[in-house]
PDB file of N, CA and C in Angstrom:
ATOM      1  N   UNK A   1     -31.169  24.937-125.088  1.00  0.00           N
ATOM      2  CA  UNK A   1     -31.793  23.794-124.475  1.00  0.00           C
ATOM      3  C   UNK A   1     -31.892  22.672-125.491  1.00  0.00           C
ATOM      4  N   UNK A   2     -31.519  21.753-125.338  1.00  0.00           N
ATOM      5  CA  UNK A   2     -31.118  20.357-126.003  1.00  0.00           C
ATOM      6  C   UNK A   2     -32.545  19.213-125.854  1.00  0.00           C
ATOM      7  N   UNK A   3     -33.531  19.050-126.551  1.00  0.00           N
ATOM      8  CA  UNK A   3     -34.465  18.379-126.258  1.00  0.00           C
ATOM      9  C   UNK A   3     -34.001  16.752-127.232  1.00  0.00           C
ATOM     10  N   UNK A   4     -34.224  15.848-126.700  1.00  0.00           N
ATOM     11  CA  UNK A   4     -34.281  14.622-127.295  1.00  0.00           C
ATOM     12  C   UNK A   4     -35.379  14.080-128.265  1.00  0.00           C
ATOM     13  N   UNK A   5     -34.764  13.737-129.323  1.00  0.00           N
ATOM     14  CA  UNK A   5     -35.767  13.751-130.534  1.00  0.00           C
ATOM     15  C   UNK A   5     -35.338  12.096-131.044  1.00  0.00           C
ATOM     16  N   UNK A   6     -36.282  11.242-130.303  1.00  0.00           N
ATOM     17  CA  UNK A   6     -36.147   9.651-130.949  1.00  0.00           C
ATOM     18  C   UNK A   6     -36.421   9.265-132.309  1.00  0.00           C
ATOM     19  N   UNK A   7     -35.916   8.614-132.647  1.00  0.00           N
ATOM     20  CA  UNK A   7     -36.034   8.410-134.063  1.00  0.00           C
ATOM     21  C   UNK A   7     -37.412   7.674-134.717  1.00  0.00           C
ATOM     22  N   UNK A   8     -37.805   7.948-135.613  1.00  0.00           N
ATOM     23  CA  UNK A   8     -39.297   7.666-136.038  1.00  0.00           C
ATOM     24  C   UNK A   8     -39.151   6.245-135.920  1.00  0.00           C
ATOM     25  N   UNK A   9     -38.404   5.327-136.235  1.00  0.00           N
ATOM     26  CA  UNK A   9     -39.239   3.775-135.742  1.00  0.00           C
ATOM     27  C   UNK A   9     -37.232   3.198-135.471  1.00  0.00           C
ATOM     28  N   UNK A  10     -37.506   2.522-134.283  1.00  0.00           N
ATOM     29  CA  UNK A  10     -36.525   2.229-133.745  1.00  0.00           C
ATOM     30  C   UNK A  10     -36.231   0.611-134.926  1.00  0.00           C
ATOM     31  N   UNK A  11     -35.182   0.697-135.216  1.00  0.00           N
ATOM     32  CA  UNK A  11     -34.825  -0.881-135.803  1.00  0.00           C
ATOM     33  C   UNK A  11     -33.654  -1.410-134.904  1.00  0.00           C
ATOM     34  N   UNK A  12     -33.343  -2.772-135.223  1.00  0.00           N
ATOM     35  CA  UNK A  12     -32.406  -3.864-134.610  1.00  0.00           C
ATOM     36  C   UNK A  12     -31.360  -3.161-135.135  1.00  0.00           C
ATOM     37  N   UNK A  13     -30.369  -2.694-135.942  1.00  0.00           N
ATOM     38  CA  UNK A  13     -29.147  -2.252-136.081  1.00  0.00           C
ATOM     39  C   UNK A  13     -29.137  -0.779-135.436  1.00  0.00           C
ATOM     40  N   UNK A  14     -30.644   0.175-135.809  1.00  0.00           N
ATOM     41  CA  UNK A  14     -29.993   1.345-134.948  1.00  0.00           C
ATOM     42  C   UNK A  14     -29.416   1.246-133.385  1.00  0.00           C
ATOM     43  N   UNK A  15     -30.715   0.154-132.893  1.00  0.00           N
ATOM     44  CA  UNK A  15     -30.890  -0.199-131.767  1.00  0.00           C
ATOM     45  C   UNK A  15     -29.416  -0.769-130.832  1.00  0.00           C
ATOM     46  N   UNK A  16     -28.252  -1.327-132.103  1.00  0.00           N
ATOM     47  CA  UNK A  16     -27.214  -1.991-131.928  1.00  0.00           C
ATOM     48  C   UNK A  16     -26.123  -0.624-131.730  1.00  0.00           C
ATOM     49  N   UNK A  17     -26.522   0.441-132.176  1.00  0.00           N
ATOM     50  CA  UNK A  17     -25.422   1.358-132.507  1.00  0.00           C
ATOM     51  C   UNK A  17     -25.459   2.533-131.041  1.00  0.00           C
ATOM     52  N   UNK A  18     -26.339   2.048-130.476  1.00  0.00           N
ATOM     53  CA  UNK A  18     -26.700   2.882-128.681  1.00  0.00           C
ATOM     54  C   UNK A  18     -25.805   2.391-128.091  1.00  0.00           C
ATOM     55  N   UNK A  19     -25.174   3.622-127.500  1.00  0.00           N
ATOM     56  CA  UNK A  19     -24.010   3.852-126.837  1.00  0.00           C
ATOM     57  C   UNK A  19     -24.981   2.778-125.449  1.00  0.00           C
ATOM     58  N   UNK A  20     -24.143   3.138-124.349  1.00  0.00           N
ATOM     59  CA  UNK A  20     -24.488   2.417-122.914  1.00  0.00           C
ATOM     60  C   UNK A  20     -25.568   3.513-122.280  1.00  0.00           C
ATOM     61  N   UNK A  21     -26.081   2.752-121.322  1.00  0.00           N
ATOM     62  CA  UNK A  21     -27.197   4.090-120.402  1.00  0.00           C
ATOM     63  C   UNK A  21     -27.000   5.363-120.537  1.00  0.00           C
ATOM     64  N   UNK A  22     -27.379   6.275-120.396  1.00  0.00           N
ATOM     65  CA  UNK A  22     -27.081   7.500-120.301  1.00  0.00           C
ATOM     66  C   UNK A  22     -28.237   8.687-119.816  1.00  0.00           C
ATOM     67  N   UNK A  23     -28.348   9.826-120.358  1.00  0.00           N
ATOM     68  CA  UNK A  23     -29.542  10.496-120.262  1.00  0.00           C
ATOM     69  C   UNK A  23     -30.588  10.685-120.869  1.00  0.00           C
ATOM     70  N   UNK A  24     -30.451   9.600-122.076  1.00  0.00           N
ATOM     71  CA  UNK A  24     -31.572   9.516-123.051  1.00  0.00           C
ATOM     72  C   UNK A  24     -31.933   8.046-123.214  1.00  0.00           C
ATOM     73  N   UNK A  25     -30.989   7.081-122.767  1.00  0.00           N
ATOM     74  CA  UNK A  25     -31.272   6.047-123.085  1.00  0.00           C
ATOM     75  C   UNK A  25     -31.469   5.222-121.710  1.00  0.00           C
ATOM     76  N   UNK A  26     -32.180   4.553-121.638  1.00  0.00           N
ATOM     77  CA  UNK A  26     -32.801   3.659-120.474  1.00  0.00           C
ATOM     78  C   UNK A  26     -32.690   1.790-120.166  1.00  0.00           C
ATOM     79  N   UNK A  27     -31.645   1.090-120.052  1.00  0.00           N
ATOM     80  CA  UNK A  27     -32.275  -0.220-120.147  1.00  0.00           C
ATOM     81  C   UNK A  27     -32.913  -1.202-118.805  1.00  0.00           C
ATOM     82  N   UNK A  28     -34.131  -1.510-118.792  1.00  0.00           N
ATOM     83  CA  UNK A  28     -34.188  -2.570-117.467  1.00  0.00           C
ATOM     84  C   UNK A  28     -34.516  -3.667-118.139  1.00  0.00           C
ATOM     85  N   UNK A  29     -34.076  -5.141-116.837  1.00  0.00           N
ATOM     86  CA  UNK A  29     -34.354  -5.964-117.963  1.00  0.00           C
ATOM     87  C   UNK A  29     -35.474  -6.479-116.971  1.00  0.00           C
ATOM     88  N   UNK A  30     -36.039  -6.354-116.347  1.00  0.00           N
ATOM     89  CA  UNK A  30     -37.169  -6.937-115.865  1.00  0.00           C
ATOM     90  C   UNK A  30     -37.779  -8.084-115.058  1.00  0.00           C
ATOM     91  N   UNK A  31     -36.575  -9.086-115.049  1.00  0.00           N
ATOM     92  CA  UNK A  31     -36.462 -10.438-114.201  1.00  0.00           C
ATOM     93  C   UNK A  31     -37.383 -10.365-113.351  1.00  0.00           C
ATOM     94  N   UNK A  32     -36.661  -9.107-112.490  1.00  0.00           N
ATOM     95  CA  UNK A  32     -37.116  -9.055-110.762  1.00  0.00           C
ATOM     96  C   UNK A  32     -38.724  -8.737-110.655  1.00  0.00           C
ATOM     97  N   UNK A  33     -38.862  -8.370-111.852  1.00  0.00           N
ATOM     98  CA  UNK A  33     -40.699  -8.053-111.646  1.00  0.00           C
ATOM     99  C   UNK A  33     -41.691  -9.390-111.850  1.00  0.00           C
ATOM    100  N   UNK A  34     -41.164 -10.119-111.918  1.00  0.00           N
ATOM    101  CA  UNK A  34     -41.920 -11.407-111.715  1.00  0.00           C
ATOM    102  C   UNK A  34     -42.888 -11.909-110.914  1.00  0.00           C
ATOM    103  N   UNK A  35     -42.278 -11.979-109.992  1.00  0.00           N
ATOM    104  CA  UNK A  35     -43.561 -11.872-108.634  1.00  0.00           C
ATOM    105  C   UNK A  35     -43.692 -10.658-107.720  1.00  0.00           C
ATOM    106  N   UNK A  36     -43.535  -9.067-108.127  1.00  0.00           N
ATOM    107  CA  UNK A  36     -44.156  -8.348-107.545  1.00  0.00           C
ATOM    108  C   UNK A  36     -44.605  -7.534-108.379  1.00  0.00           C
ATOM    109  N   UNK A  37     -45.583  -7.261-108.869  1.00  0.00           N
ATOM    110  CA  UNK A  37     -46.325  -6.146-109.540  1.00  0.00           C
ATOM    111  C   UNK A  37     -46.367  -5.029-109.044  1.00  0.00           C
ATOM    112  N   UNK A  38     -46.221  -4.565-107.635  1.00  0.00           N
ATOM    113  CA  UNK A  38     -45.866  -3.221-107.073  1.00  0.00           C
ATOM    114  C   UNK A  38     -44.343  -3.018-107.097  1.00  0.00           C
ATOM    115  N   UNK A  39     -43.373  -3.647-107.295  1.00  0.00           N
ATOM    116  CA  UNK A  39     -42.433  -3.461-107.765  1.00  0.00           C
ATOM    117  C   UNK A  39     -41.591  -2.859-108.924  1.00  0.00           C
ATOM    118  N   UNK A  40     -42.463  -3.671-110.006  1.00  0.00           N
ATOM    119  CA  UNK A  40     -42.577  -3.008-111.546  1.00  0.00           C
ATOM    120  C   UNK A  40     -43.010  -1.872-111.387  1.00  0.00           C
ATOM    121  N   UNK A  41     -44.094  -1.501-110.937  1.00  0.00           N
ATOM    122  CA  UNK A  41     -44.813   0.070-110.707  1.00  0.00           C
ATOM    123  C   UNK A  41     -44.112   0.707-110.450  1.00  0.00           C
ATOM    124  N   UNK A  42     -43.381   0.904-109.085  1.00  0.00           N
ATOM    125  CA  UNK A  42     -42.669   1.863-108.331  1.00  0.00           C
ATOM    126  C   UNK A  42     -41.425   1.711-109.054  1.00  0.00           C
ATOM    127  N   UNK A  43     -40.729   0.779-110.062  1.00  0.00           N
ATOM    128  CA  UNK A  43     -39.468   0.665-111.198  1.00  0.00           C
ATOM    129  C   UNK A  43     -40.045   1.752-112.120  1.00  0.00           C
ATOM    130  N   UNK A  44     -41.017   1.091-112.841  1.00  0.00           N
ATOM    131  CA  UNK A  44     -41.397   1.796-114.320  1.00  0.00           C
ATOM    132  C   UNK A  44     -41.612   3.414-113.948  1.00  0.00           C
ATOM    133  N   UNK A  45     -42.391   3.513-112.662  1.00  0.00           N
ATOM    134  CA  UNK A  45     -42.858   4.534-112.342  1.00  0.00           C
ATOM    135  C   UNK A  45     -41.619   6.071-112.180  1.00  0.00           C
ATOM    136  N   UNK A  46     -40.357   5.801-111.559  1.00  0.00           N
ATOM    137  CA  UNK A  46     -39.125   6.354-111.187  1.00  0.00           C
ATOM    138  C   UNK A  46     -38.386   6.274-112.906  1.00  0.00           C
ATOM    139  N   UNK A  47     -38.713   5.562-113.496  1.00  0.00           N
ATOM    140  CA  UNK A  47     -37.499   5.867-114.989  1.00  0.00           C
ATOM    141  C   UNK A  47     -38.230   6.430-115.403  1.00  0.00           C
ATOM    142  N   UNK A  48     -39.791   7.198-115.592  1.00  0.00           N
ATOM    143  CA  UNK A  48     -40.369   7.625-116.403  1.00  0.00           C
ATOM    144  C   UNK A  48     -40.461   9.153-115.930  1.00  0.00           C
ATOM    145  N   UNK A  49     -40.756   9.105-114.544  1.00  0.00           N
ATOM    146  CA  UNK A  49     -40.727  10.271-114.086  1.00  0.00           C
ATOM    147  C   UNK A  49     -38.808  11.254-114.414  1.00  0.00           C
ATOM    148  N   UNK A  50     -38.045  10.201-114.184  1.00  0.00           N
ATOM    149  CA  UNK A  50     -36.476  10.609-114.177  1.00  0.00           C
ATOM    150  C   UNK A  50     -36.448  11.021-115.855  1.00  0.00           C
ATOM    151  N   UNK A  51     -36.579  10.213-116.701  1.00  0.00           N
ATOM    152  CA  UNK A  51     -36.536  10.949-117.928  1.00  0.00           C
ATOM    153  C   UNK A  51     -37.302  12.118-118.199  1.00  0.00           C
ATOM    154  N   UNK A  52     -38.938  12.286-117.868  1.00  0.00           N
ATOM    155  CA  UNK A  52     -39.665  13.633-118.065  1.00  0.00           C
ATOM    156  C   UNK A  52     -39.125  14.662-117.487  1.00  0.00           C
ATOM    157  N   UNK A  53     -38.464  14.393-116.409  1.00  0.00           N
ATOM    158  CA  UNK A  53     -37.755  15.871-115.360  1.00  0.00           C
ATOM    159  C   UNK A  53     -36.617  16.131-116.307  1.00  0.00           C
ATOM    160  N   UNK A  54     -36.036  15.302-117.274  1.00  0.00           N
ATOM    161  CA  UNK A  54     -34.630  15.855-117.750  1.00  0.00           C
ATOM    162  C   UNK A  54     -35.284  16.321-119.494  1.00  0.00           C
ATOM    163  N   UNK A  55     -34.754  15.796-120.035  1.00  0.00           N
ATOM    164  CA  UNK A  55     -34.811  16.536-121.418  1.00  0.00           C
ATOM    165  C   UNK A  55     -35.407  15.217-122.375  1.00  0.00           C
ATOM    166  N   UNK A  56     -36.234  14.371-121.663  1.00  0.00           N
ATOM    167  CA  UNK A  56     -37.069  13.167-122.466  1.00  0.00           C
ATOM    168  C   UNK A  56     -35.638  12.006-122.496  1.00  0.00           C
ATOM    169  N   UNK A  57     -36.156  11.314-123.078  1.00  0.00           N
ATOM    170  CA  UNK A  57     -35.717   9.655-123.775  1.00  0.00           C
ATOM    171  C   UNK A  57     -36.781   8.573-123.673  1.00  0.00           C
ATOM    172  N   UNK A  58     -35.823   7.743-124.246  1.00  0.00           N
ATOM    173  CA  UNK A  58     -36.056   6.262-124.178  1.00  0.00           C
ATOM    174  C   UNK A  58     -36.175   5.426-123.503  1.00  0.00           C
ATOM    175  N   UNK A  59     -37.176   4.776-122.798  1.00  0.00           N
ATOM    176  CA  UNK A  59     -37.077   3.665-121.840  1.00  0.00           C
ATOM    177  C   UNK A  59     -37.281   2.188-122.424  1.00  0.00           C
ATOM    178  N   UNK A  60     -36.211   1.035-122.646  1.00  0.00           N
ATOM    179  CA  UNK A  60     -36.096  -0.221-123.046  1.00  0.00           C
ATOM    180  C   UNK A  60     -36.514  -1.001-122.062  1.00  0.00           C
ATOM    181  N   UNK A  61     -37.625  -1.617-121.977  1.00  0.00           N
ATOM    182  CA  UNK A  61     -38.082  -2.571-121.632  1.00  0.00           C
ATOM    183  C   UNK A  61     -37.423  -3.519-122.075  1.00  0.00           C
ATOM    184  N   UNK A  62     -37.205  -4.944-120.920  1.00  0.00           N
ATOM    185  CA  UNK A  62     -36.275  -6.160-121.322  1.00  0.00           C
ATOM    186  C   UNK A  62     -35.415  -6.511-122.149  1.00  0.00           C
ATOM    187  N   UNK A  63     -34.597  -5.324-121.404  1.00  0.00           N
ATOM    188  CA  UNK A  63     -32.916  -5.152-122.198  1.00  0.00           C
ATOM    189  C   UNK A  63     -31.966  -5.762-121.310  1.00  0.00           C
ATOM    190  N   UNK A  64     -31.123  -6.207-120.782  1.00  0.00           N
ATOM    191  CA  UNK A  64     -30.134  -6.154-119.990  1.00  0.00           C
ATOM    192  C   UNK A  64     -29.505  -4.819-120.259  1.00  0.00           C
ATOM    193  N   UNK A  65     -28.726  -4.327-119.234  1.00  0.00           N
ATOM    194  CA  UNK A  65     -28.050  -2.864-118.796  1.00  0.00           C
ATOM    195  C   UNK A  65     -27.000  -3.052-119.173  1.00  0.00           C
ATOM    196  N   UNK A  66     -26.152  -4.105-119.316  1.00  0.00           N
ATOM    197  CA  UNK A  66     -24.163  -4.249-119.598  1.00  0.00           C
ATOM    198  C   UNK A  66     -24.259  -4.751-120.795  1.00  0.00           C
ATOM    199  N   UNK A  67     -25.156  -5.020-121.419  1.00  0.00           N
ATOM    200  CA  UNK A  67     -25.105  -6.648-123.209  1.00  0.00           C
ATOM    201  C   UNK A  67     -26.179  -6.228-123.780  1.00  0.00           C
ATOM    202  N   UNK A  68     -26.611  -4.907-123.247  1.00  0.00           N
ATOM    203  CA  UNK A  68     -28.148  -4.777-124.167  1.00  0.00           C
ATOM    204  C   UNK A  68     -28.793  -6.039-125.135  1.00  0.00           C
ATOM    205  N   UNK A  69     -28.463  -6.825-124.216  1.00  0.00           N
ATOM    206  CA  UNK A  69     -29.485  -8.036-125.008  1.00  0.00           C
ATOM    207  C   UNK A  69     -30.516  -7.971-124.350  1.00  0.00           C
ATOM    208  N   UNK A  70     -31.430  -8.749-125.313  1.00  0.00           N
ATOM    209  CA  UNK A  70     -32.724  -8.443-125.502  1.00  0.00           C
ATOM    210  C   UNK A  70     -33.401  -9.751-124.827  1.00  0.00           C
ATOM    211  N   UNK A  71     -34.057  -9.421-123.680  1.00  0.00           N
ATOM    212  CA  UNK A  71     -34.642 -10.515-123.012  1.00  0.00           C
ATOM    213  C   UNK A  71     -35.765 -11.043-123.031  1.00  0.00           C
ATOM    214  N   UNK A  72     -36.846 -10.028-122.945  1.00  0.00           N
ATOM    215  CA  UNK A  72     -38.395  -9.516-122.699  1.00  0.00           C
ATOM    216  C   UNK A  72     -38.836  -9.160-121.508  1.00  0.00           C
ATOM    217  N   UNK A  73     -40.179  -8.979-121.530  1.00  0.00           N
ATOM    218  CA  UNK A  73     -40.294  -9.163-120.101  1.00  0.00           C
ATOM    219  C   UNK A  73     -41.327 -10.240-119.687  1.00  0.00           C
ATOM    220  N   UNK A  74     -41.899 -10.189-118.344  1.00  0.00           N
ATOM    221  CA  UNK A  74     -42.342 -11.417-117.995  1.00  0.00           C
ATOM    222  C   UNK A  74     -43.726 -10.799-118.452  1.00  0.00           C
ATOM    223  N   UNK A  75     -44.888 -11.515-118.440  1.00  0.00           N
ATOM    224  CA  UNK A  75     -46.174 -11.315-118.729  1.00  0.00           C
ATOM    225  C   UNK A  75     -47.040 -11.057-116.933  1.00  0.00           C
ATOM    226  N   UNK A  76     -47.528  -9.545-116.430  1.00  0.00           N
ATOM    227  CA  UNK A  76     -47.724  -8.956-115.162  1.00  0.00           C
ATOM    228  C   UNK A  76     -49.280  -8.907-115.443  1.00  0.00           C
ATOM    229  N   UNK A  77     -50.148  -9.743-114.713  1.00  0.00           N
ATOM    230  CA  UNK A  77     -51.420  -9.602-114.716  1.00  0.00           C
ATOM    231  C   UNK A  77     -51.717  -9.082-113.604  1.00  0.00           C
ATOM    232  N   UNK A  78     -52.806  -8.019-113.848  1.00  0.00           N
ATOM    233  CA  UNK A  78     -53.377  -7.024-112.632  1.00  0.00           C
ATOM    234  C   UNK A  78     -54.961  -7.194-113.147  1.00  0.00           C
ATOM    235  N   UNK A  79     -55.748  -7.149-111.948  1.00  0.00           N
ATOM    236  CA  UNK A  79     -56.991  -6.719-111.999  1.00  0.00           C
ATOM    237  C   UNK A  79     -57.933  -7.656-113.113  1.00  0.00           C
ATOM    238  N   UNK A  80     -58.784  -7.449-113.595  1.00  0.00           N
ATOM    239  CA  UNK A  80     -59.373  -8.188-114.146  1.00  0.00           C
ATOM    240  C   UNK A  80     -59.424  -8.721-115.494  1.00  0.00           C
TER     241      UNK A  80
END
């Protein structure tokens, strides 16, 4: 059994040397969560659960998926 073991602090060149999506690696870039906050939920909620059912990884917040460039994400206020 093959468990995924991330590396103690992610840097900008390792970060450059990640292959494309896969089963350890995750990118969303977040645009679409802009104006729905139950959206982001039920997003964030499905990549987190999909990686714990398999053998762990990485989930990149405001990456693009094809240019792994680095976008951010938008700023999601909930509640008080």
């Amino acid at each position: 059994m093959y468990i995924y073991t991330p590396p103690e602090q992610w840097t900008e060149p390792l970060f450059n040397k990640l292959s494309d999506e896969d089963n350890r690696y995750e990118f969303k870039k977040g645009d679409q969560w802009t104006t729905d906050v139950n959206e982001f939920e039920k997003t964030l909620a499905k990549e987190i659960c999909a990686l714990a059912n398999s053998f762990g990884g990485t989930l990149f917040l405001g990456v693009e998926d094809k240019t792994k460039n680095i976008v951010g994400v938008p700023k999601i206020g909930k509640g008080r």
